[in-house]
Protein backbone atom coordinates (compact mmCIF):
# COMPACT_ATOMS: atom_id res chain seq x y z
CA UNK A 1 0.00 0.00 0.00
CA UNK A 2 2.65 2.38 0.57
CA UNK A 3 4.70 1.38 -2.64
CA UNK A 4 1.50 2.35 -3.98
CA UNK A 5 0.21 5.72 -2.51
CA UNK A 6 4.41 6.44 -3.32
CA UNK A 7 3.73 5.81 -7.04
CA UNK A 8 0.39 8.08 -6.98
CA UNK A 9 2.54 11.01 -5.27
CA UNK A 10 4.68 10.88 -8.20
CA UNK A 11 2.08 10.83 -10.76
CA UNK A 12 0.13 13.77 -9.15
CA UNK A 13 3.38 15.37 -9.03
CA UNK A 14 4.66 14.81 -12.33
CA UNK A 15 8.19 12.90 -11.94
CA UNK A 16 6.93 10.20 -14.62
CA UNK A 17 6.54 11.03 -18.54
CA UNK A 18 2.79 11.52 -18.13
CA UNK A 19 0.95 13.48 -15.58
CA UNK A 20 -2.57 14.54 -14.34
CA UNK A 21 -4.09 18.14 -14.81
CA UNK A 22 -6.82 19.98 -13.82
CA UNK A 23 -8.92 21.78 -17.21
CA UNK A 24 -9.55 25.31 -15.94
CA UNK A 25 -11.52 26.56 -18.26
CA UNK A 26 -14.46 25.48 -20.94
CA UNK A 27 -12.31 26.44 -24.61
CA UNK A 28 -11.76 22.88 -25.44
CA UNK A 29 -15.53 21.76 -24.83
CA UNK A 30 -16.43 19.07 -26.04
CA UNK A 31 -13.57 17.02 -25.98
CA UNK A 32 -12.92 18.03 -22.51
CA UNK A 33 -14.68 20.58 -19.87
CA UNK A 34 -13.73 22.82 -16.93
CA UNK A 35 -13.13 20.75 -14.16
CA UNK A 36 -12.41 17.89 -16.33
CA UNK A 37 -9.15 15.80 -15.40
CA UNK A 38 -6.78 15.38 -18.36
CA UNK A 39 -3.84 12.96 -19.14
CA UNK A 40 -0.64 14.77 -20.39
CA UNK A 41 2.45 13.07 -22.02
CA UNK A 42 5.52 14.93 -21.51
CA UNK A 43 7.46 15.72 -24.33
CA UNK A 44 11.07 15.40 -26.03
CA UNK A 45 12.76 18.61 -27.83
CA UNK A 46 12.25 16.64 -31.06
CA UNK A 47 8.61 15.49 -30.37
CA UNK A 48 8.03 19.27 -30.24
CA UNK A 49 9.59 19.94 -33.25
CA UNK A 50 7.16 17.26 -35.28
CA UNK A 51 4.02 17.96 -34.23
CA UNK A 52 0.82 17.76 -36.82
CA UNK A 53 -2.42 19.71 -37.06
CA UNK A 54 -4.86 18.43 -34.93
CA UNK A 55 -3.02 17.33 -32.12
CA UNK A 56 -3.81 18.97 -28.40
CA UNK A 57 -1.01 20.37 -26.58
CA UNK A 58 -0.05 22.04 -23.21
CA UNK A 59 1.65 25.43 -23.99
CA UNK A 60 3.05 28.12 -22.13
CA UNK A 61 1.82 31.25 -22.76
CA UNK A 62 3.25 34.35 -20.65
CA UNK A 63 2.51 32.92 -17.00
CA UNK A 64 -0.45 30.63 -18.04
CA UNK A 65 -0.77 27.09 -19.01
CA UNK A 66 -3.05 26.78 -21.92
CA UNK A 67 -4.29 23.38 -23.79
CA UNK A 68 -5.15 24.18 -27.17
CA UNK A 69 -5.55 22.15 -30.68
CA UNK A 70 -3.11 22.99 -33.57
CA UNK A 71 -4.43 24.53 -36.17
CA UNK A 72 -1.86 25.07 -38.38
CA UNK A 73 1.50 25.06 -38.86
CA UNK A 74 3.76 27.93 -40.06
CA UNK A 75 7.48 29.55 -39.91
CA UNK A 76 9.05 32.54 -38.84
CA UNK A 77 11.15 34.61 -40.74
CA UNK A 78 14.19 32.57 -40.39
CA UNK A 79 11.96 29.14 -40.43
CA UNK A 80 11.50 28.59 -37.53
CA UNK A 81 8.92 26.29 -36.65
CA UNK A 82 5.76 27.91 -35.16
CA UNK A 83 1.87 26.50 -34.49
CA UNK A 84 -1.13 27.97 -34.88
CA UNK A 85 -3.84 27.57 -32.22
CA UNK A 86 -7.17 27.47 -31.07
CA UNK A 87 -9.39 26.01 -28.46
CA UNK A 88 -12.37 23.83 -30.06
CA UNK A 89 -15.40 25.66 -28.33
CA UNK A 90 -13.45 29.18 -29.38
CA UNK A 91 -14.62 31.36 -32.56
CA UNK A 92 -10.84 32.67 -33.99
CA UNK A 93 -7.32 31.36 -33.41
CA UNK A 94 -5.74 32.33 -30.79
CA UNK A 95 -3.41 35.56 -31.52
CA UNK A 96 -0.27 34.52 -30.76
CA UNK A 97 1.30 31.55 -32.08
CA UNK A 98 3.42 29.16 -30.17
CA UNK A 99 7.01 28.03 -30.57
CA UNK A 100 7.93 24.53 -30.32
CA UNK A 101 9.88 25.76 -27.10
CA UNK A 102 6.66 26.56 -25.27
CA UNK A 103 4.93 23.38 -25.51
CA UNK A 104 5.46 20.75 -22.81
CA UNK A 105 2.88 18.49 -23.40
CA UNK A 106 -0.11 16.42 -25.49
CA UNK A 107 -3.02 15.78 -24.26
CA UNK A 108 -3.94 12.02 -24.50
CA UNK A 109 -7.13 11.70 -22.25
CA UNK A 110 -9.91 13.24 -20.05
CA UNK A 111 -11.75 11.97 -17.06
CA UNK A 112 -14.90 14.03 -16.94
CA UNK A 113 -15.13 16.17 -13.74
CA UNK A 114 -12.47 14.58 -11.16
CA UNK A 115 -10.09 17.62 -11.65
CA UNK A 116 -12.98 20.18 -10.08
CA UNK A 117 -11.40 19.72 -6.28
CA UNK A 118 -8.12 21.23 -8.06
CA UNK A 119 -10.13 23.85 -9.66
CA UNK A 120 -11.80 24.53 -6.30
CA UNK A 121 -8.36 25.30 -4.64
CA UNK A 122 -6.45 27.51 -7.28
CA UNK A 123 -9.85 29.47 -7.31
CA UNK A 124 -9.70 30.09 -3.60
CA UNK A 125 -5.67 30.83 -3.44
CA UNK A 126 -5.78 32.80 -7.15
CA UNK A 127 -8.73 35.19 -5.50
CA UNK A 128 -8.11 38.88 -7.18
């Protein structure tokens, strides 16, 4: 039992190659909801590089953590490698697109409201 609740700490923490996280917010509805769990597969440097359209990934963008579909794929001015995004249940693309550097994740697969006690407690400690 202890091997055990040792093995979930480390999940729930994130020390193996995939890891659980709480959906904040409703952009990717319906594949997944606020307060939906989802299962994310860490990523190599070259993974990032060879994405394709379609697939959901954990991004960084500024000081949030967004999870967003590619849309597209384009280049820089030097080519550079960049992807377009957007959330499913969203109207437009999102407006800034994301360099392989700023992804950390896919998402692989969502258990439907088990993440809400996570949601519960960053709303209460991210009060403004």
């Amino acid at each position: 039992q202890f091997f055990l609740f040792i093995v979930f700490v480390g999940f729930v923490a994130g020390f193996f190659k995939y890891k659980p996280i709480a959906v904040l917010s409703n952009s990717m509805v319906p594949v997944f909801s606020r307060g939906d769990l989802v299962i994310v597969e860490k990523i190599s440097d070259k993974e990032k590089n060879n994405l394709k359209v379609g697939t959901i990934i954990e991004f960084e963008h500024g000081s949030a953590t967004i999870m967003h579909r590619i849309n597209r794929i384009t280049e820089d001015e030097f080519g550079n490698r960049l992807y377009v995004t957007k959330g499913d249940n969203n109207n437009v693309v999102d407006s800034d697109k994301v360099k392989p550097s700023q992804v950390h994740s896919v998402i692989h697969h969502s258990v439907p409201l088990l993440g809400y006690p996570s949601v519960w407690l960053y709303e209460i400690f991210n009060k403004k």
